[in-house]
N, C-alpha and C. Protein backbone atom coordinates (compact mmCIF):
# COMPACT_ATOMS: atom_id res chain seq x y z
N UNK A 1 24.89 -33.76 30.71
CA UNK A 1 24.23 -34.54 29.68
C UNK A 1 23.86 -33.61 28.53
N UNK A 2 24.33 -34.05 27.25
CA UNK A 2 23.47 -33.29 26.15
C UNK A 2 22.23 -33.07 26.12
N UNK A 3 21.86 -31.97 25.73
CA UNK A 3 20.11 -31.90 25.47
C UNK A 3 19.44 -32.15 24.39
N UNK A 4 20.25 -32.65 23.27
CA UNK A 4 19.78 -33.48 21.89
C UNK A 4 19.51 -34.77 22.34
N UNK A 5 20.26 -35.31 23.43
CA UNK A 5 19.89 -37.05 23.79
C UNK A 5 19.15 -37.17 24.39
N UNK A 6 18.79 -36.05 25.26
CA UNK A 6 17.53 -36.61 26.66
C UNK A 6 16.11 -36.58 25.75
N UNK A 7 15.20 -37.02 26.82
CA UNK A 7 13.99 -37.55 26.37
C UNK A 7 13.35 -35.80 26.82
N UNK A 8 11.67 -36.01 26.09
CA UNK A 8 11.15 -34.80 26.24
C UNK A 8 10.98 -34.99 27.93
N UNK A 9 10.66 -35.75 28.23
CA UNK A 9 10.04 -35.76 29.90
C UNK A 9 11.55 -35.53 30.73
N UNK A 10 12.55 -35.70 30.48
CA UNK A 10 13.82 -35.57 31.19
C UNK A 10 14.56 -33.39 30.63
N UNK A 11 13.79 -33.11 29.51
CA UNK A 11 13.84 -31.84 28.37
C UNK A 11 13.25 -31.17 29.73
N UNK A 12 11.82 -31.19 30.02
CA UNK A 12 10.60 -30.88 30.93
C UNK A 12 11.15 -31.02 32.42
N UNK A 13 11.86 -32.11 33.21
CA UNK A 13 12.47 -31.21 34.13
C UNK A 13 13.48 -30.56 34.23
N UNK A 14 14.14 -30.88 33.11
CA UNK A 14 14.97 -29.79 33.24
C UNK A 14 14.94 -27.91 33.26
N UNK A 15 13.44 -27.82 32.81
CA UNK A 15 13.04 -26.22 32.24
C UNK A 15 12.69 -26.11 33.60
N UNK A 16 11.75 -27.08 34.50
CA UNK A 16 11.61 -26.93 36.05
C UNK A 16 12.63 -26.44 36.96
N UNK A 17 13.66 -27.56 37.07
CA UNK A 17 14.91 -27.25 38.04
C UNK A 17 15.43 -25.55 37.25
N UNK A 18 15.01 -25.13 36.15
CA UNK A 18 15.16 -23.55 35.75
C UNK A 18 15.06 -22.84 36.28
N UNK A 19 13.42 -23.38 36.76
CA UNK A 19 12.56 -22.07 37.48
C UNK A 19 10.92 -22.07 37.21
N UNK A 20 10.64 -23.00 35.66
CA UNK A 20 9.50 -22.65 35.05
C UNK A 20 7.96 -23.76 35.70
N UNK A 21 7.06 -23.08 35.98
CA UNK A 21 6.39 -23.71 36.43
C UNK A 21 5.72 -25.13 35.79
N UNK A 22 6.07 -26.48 36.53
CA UNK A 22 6.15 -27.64 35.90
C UNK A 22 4.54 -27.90 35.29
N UNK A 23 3.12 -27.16 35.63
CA UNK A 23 2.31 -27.12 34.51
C UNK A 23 2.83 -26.90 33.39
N UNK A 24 3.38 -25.75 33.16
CA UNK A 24 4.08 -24.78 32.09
C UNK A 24 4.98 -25.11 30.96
N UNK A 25 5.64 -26.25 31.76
CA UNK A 25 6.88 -26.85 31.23
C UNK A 25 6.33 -27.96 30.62
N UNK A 26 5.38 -29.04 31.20
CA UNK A 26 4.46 -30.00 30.22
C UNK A 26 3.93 -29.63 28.77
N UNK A 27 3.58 -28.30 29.09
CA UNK A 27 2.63 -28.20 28.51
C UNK A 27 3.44 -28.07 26.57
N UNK A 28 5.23 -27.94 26.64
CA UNK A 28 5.63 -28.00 25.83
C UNK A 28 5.52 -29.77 25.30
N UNK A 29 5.47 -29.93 23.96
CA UNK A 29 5.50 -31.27 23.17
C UNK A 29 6.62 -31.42 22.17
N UNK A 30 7.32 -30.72 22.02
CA UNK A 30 8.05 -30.52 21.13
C UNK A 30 9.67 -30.63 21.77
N UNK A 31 10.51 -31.44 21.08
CA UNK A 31 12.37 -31.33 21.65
C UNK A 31 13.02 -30.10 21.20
N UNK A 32 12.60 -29.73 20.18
CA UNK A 32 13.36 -28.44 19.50
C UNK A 32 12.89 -27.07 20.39
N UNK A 33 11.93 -27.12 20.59
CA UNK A 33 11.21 -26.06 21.41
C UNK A 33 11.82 -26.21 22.78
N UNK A 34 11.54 -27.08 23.58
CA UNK A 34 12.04 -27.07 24.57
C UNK A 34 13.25 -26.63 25.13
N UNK A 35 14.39 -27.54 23.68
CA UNK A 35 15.93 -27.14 23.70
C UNK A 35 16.12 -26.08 23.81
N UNK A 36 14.98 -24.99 23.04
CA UNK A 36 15.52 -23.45 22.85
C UNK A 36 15.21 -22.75 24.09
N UNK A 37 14.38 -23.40 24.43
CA UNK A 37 13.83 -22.53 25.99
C UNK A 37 14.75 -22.72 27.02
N UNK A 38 15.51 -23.79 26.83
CA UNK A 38 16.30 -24.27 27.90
C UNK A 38 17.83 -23.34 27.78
N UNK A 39 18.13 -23.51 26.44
CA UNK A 39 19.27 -22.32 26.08
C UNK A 39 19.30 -21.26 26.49
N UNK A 40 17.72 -20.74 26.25
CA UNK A 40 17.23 -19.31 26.31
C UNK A 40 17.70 -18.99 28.37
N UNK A 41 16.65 -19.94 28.87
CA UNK A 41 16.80 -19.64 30.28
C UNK A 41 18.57 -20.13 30.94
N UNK A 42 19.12 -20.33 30.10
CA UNK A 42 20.52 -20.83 30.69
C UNK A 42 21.46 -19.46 30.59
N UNK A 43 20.95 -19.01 29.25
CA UNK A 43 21.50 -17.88 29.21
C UNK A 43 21.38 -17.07 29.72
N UNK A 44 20.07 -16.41 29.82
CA UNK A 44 19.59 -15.85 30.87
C UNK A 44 19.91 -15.59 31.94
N UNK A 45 20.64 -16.95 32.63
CA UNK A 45 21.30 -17.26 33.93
C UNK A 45 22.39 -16.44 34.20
N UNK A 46 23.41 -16.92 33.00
CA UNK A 46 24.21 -16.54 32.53
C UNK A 46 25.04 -15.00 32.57
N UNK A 47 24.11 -13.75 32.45
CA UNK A 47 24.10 -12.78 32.41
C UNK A 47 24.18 -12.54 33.97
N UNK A 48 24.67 -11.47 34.67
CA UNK A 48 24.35 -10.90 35.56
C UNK A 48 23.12 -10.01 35.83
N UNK A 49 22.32 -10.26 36.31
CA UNK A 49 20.96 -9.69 36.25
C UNK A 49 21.24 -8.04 37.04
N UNK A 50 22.31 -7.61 37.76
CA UNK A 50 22.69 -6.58 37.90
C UNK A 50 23.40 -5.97 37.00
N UNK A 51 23.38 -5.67 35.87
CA UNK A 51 24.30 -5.38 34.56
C UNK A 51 23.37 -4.57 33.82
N UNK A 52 22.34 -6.15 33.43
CA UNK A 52 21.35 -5.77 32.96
C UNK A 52 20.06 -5.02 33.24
N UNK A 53 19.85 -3.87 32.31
CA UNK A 53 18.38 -2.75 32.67
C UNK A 53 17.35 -3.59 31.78
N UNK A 54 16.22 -3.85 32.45
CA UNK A 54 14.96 -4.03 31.48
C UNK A 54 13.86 -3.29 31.85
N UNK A 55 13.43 -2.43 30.75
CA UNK A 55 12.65 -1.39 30.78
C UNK A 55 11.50 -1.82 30.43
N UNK A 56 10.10 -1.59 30.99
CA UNK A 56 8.31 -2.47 30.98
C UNK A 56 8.10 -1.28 29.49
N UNK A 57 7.62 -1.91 28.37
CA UNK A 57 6.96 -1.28 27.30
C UNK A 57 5.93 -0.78 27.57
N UNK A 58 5.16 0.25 28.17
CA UNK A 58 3.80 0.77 28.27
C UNK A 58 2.92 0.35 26.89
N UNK A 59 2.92 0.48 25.72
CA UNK A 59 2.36 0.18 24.81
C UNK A 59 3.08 0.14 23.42
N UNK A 60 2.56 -0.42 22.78
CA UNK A 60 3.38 -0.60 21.48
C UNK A 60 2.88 0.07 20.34
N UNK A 61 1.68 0.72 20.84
CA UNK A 61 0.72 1.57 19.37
C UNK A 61 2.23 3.30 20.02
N UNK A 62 2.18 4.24 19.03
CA UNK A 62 3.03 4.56 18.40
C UNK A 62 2.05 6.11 18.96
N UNK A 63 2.75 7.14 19.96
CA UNK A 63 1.79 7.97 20.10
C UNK A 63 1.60 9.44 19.04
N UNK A 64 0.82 9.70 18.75
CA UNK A 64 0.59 10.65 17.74
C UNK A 64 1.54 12.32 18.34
N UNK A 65 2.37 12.36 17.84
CA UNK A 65 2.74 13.91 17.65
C UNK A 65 2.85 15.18 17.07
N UNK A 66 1.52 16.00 17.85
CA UNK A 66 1.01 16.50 16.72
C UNK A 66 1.97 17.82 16.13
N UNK A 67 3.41 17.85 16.20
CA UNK A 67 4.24 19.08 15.92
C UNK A 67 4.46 17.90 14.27
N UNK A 68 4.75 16.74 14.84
CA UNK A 68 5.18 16.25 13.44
C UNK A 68 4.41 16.11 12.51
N UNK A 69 2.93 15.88 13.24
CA UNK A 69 1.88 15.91 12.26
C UNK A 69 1.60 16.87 11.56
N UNK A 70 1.32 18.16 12.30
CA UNK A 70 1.38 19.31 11.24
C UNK A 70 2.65 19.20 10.50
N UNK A 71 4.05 19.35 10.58
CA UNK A 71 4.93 18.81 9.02
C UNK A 71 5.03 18.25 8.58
N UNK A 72 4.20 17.10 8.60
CA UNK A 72 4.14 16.42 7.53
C UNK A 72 2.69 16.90 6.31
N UNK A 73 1.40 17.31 7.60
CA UNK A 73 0.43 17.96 6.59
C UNK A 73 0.98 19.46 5.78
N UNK A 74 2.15 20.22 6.14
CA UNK A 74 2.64 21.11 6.05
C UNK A 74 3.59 20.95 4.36
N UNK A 75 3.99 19.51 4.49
CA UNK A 75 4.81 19.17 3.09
C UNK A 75 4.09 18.47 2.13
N UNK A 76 2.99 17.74 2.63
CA UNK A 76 2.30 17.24 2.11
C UNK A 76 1.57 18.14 1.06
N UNK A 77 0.91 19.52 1.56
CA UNK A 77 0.32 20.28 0.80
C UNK A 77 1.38 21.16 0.27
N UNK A 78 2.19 21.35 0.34
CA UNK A 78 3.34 22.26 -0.40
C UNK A 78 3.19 21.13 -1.62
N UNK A 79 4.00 20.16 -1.40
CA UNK A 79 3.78 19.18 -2.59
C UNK A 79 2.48 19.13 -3.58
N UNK A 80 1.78 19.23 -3.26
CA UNK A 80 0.42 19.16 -3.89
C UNK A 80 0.10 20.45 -4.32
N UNK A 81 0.49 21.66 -3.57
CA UNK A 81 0.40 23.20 -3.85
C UNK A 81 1.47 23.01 -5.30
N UNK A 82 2.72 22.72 -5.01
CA UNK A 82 3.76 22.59 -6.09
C UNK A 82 3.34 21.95 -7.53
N UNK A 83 2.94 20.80 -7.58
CA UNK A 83 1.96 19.79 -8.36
C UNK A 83 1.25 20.85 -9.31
N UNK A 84 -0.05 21.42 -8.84
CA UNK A 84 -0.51 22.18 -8.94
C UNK A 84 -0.43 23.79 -9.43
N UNK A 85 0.64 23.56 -8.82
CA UNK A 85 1.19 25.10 -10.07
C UNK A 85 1.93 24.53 -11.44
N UNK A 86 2.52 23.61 -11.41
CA UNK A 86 3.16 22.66 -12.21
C UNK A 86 2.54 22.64 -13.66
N UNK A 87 1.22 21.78 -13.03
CA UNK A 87 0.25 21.34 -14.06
C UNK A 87 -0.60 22.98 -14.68
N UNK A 88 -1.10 23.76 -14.03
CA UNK A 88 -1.18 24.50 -14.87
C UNK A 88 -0.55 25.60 -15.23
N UNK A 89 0.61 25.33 -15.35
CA UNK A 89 1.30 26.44 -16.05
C UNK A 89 1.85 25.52 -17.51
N UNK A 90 1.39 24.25 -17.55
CA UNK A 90 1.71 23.13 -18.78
C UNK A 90 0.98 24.15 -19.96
N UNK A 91 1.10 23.40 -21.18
CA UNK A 91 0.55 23.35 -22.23
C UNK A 91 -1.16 22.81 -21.80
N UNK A 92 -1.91 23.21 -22.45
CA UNK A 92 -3.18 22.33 -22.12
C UNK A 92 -3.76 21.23 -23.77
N UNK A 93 -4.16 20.48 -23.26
CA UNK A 93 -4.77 19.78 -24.91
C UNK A 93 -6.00 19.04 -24.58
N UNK A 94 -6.99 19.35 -25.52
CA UNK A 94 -8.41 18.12 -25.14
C UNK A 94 -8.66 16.86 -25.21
N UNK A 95 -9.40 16.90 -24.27
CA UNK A 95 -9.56 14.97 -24.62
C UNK A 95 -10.72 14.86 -24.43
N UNK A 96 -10.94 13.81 -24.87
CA UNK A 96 -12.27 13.14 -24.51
C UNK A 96 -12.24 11.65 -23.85
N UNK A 97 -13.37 12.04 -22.49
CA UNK A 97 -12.91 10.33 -21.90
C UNK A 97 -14.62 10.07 -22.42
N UNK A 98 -14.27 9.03 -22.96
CA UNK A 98 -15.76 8.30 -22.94
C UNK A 98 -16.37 8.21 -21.49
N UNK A 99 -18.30 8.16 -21.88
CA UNK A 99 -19.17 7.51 -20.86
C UNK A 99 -19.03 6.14 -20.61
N UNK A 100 -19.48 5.44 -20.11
CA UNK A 100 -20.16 4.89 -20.03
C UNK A 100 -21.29 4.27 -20.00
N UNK A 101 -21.83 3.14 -19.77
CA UNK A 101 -23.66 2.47 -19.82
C UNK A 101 -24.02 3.62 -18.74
N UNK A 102 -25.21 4.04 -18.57
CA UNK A 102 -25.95 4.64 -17.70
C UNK A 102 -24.87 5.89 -16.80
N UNK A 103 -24.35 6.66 -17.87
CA UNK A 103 -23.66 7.69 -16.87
C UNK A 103 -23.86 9.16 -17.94
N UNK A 104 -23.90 10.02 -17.13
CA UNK A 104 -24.06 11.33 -17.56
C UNK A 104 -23.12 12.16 -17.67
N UNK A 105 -23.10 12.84 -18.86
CA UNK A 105 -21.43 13.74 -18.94
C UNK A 105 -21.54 14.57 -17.72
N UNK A 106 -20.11 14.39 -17.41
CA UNK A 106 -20.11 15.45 -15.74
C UNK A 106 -19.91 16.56 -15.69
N UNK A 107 -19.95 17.58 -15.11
CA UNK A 107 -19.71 19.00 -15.19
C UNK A 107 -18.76 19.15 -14.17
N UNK A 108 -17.30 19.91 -13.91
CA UNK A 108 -16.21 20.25 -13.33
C UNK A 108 -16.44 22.06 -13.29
N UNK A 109 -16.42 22.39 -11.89
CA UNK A 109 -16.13 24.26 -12.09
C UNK A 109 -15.52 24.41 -11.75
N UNK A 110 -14.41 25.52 -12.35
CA UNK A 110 -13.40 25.98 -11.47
C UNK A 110 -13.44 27.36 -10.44
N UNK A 111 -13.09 27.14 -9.45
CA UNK A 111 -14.31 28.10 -8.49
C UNK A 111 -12.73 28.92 -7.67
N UNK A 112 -13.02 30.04 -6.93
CA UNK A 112 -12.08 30.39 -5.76
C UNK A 112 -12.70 30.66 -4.49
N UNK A 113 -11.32 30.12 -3.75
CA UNK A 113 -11.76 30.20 -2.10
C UNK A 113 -11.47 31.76 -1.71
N UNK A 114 -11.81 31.68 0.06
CA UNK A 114 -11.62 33.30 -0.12
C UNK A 114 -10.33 33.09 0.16
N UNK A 115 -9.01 32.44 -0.20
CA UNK A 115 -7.83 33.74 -0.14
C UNK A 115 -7.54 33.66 -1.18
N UNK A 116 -8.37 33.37 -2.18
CA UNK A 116 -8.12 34.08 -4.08
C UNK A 116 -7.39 32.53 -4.58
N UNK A 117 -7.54 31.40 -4.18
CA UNK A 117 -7.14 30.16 -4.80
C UNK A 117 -8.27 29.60 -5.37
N UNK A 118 -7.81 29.10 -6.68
CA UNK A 118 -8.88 28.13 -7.35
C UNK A 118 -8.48 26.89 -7.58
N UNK A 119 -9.66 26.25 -7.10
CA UNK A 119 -9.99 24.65 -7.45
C UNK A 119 -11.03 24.36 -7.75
N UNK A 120 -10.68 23.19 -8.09
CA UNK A 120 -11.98 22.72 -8.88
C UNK A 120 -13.10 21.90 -8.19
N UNK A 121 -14.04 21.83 -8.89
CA UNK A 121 -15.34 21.83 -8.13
C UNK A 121 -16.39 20.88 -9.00
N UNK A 122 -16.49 19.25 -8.27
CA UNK A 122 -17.31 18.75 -9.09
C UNK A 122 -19.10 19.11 -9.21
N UNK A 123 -19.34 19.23 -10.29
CA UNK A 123 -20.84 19.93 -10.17
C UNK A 123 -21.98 18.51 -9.89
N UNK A 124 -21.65 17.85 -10.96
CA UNK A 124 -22.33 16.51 -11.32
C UNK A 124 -21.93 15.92 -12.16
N UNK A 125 -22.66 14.74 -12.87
CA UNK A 125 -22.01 13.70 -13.44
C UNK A 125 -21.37 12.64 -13.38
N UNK A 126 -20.58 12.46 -14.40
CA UNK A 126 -19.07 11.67 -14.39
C UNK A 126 -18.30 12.01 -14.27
N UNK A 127 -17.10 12.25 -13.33
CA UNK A 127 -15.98 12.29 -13.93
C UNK A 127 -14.79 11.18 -13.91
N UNK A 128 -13.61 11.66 -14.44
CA UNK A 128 -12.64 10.96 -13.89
C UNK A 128 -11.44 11.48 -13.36
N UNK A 129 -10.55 10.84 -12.08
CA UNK A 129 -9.87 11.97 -11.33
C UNK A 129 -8.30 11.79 -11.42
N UNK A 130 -7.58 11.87 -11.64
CA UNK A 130 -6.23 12.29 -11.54
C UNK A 130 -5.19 12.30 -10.76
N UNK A 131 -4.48 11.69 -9.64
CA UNK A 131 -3.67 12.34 -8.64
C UNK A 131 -2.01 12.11 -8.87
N UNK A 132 -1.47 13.38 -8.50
CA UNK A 132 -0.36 13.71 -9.04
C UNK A 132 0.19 14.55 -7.85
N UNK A 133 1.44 13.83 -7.54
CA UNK A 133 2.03 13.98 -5.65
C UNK A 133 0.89 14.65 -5.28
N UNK A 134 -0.34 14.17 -4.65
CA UNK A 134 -1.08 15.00 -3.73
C UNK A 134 -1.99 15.90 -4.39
N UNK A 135 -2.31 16.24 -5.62
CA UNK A 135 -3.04 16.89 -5.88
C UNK A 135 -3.52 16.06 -6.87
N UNK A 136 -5.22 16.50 -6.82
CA UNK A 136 -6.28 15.59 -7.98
C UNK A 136 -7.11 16.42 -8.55
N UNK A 137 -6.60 16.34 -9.85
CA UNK A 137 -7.37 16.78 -10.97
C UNK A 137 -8.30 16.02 -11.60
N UNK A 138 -9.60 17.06 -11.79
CA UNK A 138 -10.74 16.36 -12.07
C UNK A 138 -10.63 17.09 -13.81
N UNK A 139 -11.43 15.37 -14.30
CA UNK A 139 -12.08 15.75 -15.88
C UNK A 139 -13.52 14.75 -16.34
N UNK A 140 -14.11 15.87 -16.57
CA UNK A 140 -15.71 15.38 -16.47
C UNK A 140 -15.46 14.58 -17.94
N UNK A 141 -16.48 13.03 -17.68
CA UNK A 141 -16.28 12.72 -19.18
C UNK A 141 -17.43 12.73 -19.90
N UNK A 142 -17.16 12.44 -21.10
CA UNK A 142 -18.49 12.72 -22.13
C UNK A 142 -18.42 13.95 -23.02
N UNK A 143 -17.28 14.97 -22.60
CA UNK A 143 -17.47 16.24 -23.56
C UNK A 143 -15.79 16.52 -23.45
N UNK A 144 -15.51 16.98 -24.37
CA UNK A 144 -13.95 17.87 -24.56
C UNK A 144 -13.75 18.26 -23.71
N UNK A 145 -12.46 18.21 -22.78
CA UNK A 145 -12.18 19.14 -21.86
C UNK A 145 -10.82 19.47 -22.13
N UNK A 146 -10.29 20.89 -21.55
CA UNK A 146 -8.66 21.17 -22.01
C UNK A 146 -8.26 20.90 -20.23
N UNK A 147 -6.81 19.95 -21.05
CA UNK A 147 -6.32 19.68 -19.54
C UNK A 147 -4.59 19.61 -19.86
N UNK A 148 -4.11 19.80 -18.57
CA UNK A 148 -2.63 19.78 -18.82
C UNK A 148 -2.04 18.75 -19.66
N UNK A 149 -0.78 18.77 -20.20
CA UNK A 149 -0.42 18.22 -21.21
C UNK A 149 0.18 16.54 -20.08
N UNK A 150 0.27 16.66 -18.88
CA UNK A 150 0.87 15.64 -18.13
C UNK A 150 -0.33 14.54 -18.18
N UNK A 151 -1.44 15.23 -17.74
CA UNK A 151 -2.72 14.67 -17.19
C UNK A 151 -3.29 13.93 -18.27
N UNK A 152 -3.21 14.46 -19.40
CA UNK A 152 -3.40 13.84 -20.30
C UNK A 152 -3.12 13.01 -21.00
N UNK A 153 -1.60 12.78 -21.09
CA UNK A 153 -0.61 11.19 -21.00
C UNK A 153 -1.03 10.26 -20.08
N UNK A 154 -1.20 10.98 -18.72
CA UNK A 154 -1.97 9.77 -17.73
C UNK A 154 -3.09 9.13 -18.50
N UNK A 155 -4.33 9.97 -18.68
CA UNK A 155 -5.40 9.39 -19.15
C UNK A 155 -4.97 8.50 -20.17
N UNK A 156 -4.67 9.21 -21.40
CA UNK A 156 -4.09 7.97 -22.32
C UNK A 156 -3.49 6.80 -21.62
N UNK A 157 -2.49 6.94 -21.47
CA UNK A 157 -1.74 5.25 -20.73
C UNK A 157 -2.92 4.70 -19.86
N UNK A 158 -3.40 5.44 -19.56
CA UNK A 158 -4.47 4.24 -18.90
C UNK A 158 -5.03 3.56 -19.61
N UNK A 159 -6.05 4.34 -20.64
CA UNK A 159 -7.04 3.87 -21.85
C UNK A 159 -6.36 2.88 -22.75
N UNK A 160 -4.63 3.18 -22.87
CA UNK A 160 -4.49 2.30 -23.72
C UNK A 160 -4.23 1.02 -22.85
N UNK A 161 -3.88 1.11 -21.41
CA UNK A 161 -3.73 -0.31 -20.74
C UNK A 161 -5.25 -0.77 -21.05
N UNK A 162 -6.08 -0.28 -20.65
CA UNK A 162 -7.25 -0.67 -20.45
C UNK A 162 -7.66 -1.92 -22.21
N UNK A 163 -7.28 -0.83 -23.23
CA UNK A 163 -7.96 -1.79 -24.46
C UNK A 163 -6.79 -3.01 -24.61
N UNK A 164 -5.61 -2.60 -24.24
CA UNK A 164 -4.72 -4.08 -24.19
C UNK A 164 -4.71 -5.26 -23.12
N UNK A 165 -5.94 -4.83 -22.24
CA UNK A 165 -5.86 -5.87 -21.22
C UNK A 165 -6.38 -7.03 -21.78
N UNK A 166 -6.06 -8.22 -21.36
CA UNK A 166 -6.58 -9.19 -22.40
C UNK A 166 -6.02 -9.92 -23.87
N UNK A 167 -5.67 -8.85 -24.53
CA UNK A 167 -5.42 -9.28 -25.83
C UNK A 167 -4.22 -10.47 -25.91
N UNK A 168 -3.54 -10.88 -25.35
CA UNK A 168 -2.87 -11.87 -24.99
C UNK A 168 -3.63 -12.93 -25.06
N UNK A 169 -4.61 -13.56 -24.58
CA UNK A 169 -5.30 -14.66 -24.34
C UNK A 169 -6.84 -14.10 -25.23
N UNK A 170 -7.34 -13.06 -25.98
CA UNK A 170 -7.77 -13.42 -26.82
C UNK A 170 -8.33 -14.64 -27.93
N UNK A 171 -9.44 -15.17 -28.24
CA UNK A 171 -9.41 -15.84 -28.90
C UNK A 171 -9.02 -16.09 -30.55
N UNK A 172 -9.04 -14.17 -30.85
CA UNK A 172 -8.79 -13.61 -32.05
C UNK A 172 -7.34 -13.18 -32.34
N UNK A 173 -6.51 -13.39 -31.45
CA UNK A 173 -5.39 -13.08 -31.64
C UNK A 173 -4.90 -14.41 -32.72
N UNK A 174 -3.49 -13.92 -32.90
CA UNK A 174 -2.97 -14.64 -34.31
C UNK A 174 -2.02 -15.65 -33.74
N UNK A 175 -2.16 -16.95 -33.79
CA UNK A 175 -0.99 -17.89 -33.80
C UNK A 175 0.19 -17.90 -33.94
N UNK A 176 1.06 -18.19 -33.32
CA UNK A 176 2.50 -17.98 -33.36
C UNK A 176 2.87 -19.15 -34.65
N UNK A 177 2.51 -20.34 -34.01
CA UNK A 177 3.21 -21.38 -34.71
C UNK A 177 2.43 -21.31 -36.29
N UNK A 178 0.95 -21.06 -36.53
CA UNK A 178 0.95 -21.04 -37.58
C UNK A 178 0.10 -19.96 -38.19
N UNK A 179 0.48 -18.65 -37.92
CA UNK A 179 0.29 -17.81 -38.45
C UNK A 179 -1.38 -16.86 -38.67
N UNK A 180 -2.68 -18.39 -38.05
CA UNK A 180 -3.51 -17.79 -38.22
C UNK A 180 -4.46 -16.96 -37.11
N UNK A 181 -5.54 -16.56 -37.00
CA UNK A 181 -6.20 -16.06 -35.85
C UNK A 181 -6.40 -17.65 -34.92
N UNK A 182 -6.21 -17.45 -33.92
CA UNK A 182 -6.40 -19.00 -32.80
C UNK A 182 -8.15 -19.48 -32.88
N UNK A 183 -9.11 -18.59 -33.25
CA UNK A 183 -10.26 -19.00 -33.59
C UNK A 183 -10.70 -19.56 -34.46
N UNK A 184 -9.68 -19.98 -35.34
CA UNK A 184 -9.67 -20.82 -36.81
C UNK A 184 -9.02 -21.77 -36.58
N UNK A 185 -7.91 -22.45 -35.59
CA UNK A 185 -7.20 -23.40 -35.65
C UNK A 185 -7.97 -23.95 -35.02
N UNK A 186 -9.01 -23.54 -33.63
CA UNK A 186 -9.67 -24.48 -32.70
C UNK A 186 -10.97 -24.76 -33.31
């Protein structure tokens, strides 16, 4: 008999005479569902169960290895070491990032560790931070600071996304169809 014509209750013993326990098999409501289960376990059948290996998954979280972990923290900081020599061996140029309401120009030091590397060191303030493959450069705002010539395109493109956000739906923007600011036509 086809299994598109039978009824769900005729679907339901059939998943029984399978194998599946006839609570189990009720408990489906659905013909499409059923059909597939019925395929599924036919096939199933189907196979020689001596052929086939099925191996029990102990867990599915992913166990930490820590040889790979150190190379990846190993490239990770090369990259960021690399970055970092990058940026200052640039050109440098100043900028100024504005404050903000209630913020204080920040202070940035550039300090060394003991194996003779320098980084930088937020003191206080504001700043704003930078990251570039893995390494983050800080620039305190509120006062001139000289910073690589890269870092400083960043900042810009930001500032200028920042004052163009909006201006699209403006109320002051200028009318297409007739030419004037949209706050004069409405």
């Amino acid at each position: 008999m086809d299994l598109e014509t039978m009824t769900v209750k005729e679907l339901q013993d059939r998943l029984v005479e399978l194998g599946m326990d006839s609570e189990e098999a009720e408990a489906f409501k659905t013909k499409a569902s059923i059909v597939s289960t019925i395929k599924l376990m036919e096939s199933k059948d189907a196979v020689d169960s001596s052929e086939v290996e099925v191996k029990k998954v102990a867990t599915l979280e992913e166990r930490p290895n820590p040889s790979e972990d150190r190379e990846v923290n190993k490239n990770w900081k090369n990259k960021a070491e690399a970055m970092k020599a990058r940026l200052l061996a640039q050109p440098t140029v100043s900028i100024l990032i504005p404050l903000e309401a209630a913020e204080k120009a920040g202070v940035v030091e550039w300090r060394t560790d003991k194996n003779g590397e320098r980084y930088q060191y937020h003191v206080s303030g504001a700043i704003e931070s930078v990251q570039l493959n893995g390494y983050k450069y800080f620039i305190p705002k509120g006062r001139y600071t000289p910073v690589p010539q890269q870092v400083a395109e960043v900042i810009s493109k930001s500032q200028q996304q920042t004052l163009e956000a909006g201006s699209n739906i403006s109320l002051d923007r200028i009318d297409e169809r007739t030419g004037r600011p949209l706050n004069e036509v409405l």
